[in-house]
Protein backbone atom coordinates (compact mmCIF):
# COMPACT_ATOMS: atom_id res chain seq x y z
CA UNK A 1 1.95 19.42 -9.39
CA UNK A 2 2.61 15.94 -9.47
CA UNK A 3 1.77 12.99 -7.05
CA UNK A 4 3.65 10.02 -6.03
CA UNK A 5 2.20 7.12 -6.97
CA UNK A 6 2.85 3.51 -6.13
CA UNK A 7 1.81 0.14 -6.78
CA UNK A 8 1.84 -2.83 -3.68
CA UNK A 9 2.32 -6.30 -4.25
CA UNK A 10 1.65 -8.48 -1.08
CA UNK A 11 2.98 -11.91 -0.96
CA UNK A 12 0.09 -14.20 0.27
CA UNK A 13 1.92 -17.12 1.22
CA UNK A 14 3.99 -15.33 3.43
CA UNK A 15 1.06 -12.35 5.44
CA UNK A 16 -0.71 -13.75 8.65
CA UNK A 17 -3.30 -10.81 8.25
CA UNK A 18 -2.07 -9.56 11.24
CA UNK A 19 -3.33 -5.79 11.14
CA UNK A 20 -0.30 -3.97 11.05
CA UNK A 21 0.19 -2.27 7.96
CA UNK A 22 -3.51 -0.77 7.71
CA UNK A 23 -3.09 0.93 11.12
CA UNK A 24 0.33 2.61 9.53
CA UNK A 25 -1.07 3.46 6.36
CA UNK A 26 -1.86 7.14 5.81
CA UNK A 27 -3.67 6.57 2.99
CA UNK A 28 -5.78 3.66 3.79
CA UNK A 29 -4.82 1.62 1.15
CA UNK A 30 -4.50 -1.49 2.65
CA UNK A 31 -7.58 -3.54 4.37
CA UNK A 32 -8.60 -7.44 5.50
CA UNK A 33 -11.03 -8.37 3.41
CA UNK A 34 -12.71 -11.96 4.88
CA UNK A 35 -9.64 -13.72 5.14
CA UNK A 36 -6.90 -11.60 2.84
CA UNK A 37 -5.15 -8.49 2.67
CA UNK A 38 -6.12 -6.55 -0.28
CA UNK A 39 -4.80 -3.23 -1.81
CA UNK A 40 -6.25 -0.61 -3.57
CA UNK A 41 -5.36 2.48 -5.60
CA UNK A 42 -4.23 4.86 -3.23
CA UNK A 43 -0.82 4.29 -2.28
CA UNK A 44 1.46 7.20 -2.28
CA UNK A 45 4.51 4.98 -2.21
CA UNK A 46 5.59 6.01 1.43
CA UNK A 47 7.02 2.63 2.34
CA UNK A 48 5.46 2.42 5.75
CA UNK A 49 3.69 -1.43 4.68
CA UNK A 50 7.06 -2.47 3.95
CA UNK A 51 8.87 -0.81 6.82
CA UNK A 52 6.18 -2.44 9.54
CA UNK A 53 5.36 -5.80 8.20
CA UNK A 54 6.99 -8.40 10.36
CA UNK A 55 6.91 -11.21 7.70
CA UNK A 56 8.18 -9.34 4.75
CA UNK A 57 5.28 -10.05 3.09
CA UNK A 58 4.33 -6.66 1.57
CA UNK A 59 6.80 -4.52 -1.29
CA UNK A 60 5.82 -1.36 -3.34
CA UNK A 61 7.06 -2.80 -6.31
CA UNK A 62 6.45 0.30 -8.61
CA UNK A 63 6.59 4.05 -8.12
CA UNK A 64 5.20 7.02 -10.03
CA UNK A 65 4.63 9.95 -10.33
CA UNK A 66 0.94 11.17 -11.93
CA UNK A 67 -0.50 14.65 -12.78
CA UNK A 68 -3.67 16.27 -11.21
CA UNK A 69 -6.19 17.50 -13.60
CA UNK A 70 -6.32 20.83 -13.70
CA UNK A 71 -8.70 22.82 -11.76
CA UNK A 72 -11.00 25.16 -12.71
């Protein structure tokens, strides 16, 4: 079965690291590092960054879809 995938951009110049799209991500994806916002490899493109983020600064910019490796 295949997975939605996605792929964040955040727009530096415009977050104020204010907190609000890690505490809405389900997947924990997103995290302040020292003094940025970084994102890793686990969005599920579920548009909750985008939809909470006062400043705009945050846009899944690419959706997938990827295939789990068969189990044994």
């Amino acid at each position: 079965m295949p997975r939605k995938k996605g792929e964040v951009a955040i727009n530096h110049n415009y977050c104020k690291r204010c907190n609000i799209c890690p505490q809405f991500c389900p997947t924990h994806n997103l995290e302040i590092v020292g003094s940025r916002l970084v994102s890793y490899d686990r969005c599920i493109a579920c548009y909750m960054c985008e939809r909470y983020c006062p400043d705009m600064a945050i846009e899944v910019v690419k959706v997938y879809y990827v295939e789990d490796a068969p189990t044994r």
